[in-house]
PDB file of N, CA and C in Angstrom:
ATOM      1  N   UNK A   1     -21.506   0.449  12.737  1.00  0.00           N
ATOM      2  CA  UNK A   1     -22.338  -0.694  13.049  1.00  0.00           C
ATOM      3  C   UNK A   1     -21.526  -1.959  12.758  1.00  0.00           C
ATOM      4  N   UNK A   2     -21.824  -2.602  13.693  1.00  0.00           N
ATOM      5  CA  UNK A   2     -20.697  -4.075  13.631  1.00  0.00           C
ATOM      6  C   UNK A   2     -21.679  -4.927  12.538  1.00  0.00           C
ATOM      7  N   UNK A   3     -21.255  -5.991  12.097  1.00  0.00           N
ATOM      8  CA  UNK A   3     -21.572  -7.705  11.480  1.00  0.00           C
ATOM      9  C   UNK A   3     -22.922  -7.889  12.384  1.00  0.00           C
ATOM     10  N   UNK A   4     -22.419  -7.897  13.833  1.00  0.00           N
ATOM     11  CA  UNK A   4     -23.245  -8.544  14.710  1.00  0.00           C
ATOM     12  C   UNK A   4     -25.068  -7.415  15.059  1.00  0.00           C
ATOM     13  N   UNK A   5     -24.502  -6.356  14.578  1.00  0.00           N
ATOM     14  CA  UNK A   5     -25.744  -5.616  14.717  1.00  0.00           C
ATOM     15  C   UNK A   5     -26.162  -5.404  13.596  1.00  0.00           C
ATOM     16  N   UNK A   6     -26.366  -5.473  12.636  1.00  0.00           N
ATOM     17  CA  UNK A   6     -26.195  -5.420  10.942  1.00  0.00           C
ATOM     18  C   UNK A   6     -27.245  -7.336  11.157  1.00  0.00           C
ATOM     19  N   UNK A   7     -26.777  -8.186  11.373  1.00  0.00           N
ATOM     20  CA  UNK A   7     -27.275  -8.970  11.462  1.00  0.00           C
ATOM     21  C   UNK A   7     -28.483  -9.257  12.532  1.00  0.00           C
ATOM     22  N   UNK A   8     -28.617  -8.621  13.513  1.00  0.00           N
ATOM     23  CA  UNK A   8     -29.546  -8.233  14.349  1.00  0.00           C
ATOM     24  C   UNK A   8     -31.107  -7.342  13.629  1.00  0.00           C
ATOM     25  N   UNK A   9     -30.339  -6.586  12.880  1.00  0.00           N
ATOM     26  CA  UNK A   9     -31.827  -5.608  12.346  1.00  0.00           C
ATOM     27  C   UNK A   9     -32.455  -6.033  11.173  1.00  0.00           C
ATOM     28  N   UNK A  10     -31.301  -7.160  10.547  1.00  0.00           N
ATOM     29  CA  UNK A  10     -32.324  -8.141   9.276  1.00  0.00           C
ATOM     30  C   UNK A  10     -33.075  -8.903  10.073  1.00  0.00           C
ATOM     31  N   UNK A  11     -32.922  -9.748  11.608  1.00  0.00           N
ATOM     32  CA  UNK A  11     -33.657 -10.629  12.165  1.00  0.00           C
ATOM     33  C   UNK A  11     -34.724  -9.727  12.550  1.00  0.00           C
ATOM     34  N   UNK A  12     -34.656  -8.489  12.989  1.00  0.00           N
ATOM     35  CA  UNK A  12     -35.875  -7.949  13.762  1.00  0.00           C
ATOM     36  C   UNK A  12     -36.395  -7.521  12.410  1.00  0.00           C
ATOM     37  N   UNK A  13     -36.008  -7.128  11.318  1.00  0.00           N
ATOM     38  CA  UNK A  13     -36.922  -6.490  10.203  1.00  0.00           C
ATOM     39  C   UNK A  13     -37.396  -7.412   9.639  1.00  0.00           C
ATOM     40  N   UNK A  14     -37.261  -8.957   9.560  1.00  0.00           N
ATOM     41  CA  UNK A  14     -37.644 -10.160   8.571  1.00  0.00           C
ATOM     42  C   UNK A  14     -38.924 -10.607   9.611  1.00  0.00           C
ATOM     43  N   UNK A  15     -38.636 -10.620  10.878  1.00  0.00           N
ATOM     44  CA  UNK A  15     -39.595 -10.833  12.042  1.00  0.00           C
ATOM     45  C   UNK A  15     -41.326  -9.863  12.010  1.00  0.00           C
ATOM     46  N   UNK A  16     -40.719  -8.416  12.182  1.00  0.00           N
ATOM     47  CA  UNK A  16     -41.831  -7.821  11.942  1.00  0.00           C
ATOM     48  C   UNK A  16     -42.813  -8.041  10.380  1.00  0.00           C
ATOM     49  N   UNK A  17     -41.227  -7.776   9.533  1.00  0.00           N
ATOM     50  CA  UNK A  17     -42.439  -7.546   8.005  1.00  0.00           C
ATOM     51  C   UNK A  17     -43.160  -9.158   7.805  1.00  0.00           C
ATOM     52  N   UNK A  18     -42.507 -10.494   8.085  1.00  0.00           N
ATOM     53  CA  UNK A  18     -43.173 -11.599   7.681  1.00  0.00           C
ATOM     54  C   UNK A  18     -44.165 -12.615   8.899  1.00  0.00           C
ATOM     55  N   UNK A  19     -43.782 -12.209  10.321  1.00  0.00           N
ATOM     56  CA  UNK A  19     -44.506 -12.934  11.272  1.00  0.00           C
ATOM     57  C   UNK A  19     -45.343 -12.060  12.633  1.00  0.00           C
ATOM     58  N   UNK A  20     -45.255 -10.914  12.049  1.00  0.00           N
ATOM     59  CA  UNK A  20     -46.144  -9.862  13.289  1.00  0.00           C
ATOM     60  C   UNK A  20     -46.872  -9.865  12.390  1.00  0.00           C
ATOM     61  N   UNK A  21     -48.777  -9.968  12.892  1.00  0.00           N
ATOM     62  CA  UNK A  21     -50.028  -9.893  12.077  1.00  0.00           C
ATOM     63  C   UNK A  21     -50.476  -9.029  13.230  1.00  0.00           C
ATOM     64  N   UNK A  22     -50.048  -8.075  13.918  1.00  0.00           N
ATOM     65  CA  UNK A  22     -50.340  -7.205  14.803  1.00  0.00           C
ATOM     66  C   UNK A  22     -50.412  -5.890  13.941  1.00  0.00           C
ATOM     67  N   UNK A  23     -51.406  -4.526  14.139  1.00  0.00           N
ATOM     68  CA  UNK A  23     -51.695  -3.003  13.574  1.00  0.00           C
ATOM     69  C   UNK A  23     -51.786  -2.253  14.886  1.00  0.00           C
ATOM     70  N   UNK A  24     -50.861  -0.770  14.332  1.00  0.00           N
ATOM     71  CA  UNK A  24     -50.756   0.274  14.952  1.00  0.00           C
ATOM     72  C   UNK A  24     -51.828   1.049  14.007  1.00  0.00           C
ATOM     73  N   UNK A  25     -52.348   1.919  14.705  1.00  0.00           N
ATOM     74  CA  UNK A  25     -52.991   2.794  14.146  1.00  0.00           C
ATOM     75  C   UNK A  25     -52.254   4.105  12.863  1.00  0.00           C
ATOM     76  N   UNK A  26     -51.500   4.263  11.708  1.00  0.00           N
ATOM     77  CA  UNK A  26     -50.669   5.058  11.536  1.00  0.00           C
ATOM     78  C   UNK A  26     -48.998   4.303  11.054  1.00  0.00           C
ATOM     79  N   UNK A  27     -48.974   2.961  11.861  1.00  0.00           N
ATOM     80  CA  UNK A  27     -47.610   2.758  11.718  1.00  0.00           C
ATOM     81  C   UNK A  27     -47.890   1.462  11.022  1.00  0.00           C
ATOM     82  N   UNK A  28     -47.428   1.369   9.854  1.00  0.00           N
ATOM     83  CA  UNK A  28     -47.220   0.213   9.252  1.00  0.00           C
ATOM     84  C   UNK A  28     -45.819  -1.037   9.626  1.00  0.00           C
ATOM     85  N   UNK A  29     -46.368  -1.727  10.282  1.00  0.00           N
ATOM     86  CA  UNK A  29     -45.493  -2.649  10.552  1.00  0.00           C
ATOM     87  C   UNK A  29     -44.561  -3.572   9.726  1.00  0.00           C
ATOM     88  N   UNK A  30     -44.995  -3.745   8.619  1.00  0.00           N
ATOM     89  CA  UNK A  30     -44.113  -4.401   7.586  1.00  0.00           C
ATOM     90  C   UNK A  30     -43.732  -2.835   6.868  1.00  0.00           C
ATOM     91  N   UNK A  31     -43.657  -2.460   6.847  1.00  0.00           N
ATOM     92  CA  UNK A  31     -42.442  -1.198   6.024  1.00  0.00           C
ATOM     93  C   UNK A  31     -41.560  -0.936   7.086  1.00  0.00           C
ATOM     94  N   UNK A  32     -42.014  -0.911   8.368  1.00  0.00           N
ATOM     95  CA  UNK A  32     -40.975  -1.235   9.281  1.00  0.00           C
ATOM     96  C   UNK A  32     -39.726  -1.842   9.183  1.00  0.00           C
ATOM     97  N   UNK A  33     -39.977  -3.062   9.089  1.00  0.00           N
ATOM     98  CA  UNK A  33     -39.342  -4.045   8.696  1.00  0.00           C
ATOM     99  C   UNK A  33     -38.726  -4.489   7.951  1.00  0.00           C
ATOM    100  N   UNK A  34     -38.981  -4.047   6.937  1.00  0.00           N
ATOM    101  CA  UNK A  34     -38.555  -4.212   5.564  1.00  0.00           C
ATOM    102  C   UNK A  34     -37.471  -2.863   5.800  1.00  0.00           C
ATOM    103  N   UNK A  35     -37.836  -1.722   6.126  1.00  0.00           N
ATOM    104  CA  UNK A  35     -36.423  -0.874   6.573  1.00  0.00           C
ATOM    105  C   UNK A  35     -35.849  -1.697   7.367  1.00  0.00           C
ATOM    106  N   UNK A  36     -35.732  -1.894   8.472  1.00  0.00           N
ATOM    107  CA  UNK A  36     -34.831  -1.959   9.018  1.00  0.00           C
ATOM    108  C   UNK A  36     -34.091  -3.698   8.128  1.00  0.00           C
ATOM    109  N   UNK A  37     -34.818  -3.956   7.303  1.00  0.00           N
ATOM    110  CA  UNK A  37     -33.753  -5.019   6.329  1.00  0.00           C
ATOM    111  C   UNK A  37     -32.904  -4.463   5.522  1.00  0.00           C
ATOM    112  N   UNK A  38     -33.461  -3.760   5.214  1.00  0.00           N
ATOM    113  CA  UNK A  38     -32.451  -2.899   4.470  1.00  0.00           C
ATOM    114  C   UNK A  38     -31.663  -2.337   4.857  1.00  0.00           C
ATOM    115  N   UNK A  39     -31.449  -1.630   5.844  1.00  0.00           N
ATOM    116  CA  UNK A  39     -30.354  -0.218   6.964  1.00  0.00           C
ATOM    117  C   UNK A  39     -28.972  -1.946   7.203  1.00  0.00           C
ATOM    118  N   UNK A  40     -30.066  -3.477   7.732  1.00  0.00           N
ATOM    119  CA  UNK A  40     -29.177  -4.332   7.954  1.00  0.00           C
ATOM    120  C   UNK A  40     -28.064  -4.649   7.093  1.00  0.00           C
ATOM    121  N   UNK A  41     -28.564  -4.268   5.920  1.00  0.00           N
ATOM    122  CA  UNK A  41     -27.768  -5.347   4.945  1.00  0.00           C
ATOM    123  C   UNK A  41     -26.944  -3.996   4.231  1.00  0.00           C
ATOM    124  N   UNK A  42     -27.815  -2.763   4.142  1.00  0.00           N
ATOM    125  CA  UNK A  42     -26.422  -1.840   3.920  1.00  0.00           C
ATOM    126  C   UNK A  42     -25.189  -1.582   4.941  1.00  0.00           C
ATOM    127  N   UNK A  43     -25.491  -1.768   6.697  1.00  0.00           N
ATOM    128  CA  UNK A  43     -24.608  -2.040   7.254  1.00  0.00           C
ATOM    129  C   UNK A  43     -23.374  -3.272   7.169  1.00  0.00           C
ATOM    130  N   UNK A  44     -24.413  -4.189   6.880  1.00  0.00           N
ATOM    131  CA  UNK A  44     -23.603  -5.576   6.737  1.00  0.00           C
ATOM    132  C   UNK A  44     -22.289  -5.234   5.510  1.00  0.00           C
ATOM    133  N   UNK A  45     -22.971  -4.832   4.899  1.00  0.00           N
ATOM    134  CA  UNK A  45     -22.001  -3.949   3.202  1.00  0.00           C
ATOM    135  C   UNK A  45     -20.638  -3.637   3.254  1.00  0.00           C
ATOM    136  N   UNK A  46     -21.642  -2.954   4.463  1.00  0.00           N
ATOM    137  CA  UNK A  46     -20.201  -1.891   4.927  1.00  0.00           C
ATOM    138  C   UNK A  46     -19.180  -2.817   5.822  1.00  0.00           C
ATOM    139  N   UNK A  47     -20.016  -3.409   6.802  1.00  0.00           N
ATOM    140  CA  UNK A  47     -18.959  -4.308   7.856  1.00  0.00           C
ATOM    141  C   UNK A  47     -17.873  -4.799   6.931  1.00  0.00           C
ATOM    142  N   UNK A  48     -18.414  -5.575   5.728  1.00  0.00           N
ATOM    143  CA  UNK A  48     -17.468  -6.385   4.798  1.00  0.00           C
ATOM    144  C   UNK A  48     -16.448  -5.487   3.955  1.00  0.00           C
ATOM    145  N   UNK A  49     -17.481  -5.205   3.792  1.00  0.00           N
ATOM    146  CA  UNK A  49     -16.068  -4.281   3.151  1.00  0.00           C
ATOM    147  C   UNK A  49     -14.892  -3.467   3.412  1.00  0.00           C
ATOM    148  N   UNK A  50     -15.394  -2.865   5.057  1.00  0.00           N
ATOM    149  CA  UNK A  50     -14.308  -2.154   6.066  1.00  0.00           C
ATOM    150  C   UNK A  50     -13.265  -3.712   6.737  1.00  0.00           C
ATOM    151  N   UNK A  51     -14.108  -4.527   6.933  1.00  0.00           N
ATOM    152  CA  UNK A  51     -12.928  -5.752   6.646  1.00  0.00           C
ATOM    153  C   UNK A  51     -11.667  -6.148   5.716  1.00  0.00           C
ATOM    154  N   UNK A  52     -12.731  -5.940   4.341  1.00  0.00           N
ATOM    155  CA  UNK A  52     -11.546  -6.694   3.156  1.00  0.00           C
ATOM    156  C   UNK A  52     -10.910  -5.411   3.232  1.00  0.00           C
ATOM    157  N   UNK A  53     -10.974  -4.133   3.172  1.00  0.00           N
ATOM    158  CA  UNK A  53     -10.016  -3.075   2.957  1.00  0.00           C
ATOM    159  C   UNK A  53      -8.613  -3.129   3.821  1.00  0.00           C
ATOM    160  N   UNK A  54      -9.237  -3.645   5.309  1.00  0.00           N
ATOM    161  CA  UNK A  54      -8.474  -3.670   6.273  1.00  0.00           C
ATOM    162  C   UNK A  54      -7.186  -4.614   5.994  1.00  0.00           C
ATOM    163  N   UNK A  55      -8.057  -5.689   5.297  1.00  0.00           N
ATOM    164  CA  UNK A  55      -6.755  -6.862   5.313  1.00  0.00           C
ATOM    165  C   UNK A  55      -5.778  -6.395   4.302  1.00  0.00           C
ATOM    166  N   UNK A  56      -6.231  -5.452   3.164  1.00  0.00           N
ATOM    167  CA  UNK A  56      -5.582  -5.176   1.915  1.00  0.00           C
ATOM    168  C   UNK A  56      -4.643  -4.163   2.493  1.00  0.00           C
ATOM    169  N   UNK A  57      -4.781  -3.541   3.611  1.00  0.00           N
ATOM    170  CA  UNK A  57      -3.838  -2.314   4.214  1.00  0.00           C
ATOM    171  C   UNK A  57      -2.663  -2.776   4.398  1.00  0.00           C
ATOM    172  N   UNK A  58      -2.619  -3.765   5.314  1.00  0.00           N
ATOM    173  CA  UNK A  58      -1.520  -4.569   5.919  1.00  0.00           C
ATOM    174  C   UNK A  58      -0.360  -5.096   4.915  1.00  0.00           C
ATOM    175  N   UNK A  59       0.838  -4.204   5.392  1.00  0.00           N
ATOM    176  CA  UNK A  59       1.844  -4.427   4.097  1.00  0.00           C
ATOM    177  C   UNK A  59       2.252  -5.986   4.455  1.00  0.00           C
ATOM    178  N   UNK A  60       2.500  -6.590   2.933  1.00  0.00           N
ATOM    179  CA  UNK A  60       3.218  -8.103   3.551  1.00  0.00           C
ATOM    180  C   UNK A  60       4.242  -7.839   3.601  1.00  0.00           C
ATOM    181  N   UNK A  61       5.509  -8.284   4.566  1.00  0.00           N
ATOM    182  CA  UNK A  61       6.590  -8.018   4.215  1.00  0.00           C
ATOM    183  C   UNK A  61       7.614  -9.418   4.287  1.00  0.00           C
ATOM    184  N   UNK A  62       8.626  -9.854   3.980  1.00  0.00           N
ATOM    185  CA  UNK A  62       9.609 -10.538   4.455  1.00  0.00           C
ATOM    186  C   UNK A  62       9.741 -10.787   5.531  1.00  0.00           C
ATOM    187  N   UNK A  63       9.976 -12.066   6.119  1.00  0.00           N
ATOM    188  CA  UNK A  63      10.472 -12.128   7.704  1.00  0.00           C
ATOM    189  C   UNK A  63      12.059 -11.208   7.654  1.00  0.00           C
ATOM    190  N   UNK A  64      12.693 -10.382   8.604  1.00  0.00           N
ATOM    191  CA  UNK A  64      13.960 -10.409   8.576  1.00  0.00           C
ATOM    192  C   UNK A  64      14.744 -11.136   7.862  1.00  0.00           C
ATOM    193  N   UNK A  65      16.019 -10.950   7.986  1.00  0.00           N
ATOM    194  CA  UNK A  65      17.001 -11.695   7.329  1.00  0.00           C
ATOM    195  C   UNK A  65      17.577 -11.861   9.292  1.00  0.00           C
ATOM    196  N   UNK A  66      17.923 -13.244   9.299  1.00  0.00           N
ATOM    197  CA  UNK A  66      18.499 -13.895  10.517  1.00  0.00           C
ATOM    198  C   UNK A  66      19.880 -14.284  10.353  1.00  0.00           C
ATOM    199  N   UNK A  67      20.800 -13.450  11.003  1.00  0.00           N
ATOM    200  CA  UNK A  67      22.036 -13.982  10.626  1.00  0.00           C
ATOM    201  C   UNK A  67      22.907 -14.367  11.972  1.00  0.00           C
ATOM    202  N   UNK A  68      22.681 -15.846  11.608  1.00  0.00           N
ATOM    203  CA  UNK A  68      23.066 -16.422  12.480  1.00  0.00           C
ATOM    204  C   UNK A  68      25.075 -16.856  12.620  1.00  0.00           C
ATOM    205  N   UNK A  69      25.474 -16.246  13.954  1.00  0.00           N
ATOM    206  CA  UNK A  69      26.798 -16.887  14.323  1.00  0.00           C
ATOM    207  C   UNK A  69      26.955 -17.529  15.740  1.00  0.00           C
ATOM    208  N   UNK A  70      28.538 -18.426  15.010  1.00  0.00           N
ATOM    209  CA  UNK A  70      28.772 -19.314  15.742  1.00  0.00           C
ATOM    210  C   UNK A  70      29.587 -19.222  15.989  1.00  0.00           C
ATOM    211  N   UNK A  71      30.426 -19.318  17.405  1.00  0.00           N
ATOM    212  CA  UNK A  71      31.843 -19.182  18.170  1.00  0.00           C
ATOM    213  C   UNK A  71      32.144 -20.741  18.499  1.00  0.00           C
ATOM    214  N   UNK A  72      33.319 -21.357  18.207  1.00  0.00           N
ATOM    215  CA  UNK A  72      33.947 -22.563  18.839  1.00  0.00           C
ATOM    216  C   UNK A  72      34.850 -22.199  19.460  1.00  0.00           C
ATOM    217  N   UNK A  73      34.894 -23.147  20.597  1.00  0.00           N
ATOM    218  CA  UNK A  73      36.214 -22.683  21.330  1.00  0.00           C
ATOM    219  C   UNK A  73      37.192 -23.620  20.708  1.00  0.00           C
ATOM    220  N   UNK A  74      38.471 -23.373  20.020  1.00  0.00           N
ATOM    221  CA  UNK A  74      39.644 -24.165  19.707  1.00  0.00           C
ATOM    222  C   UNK A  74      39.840 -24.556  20.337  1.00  0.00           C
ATOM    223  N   UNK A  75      40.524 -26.325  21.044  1.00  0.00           N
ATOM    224  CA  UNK A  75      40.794 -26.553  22.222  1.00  0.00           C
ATOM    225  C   UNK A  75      42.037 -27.377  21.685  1.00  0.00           C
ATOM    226  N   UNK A  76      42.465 -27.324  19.996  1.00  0.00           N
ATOM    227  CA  UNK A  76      43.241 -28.167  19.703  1.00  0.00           C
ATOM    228  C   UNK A  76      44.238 -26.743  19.030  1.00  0.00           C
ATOM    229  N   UNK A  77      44.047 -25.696  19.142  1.00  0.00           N
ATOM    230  CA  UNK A  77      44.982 -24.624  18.899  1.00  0.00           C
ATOM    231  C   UNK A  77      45.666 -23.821  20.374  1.00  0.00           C
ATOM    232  N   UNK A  78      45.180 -24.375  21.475  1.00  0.00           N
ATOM    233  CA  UNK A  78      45.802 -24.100  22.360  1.00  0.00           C
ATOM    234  C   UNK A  78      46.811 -24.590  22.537  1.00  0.00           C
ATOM    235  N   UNK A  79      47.914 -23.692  23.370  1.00  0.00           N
ATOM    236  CA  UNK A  79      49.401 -23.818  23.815  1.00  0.00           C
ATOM    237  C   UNK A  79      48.716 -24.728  25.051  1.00  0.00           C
ATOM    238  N   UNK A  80      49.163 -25.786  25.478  1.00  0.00           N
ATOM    239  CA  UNK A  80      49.318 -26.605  26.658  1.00  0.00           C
ATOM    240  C   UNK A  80      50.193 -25.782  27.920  1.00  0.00           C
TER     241      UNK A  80
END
């Protein structure tokens, strides 16, 4: 589950449990909701944290070593 869907199921679970005053017969609509806040934010958990791990993977390393040369042409060691 991405950030972006993780953040999607706290909006639909904060929606149902605090601004639907609508009843199913059987289905409680705010426990609904209140799950799916929760499933959000343990996903979200995870998003972050499969992030920071990610960045911690990545070895740092040194740029190369650049070793730079240079050719002149002598024009004052030439035979005429």
């Amino acid at each position: 589950m991405t950030i972006g869907g993780s953040i999607a199921l706290i909006i639909i679970g904060a929606i149902l449990a605090y601004a639907v005053s609508y009843e199913f017969s059987g289905i409680d609509i705010r426990l609904v909701g209140v799950i799916l806040m929760i499933g959000g934010l343990i996903g979200l958990v995870i998003g972050i944290v499969r992030i920071v791990s990610a960045r911690r993977s990545v070895e740092r390393r040194p740029p190369p070593a650049v070793r730079e040369e240079h050719y002149y042409e002598d024009d004052y060691r030439r035979p005429y």
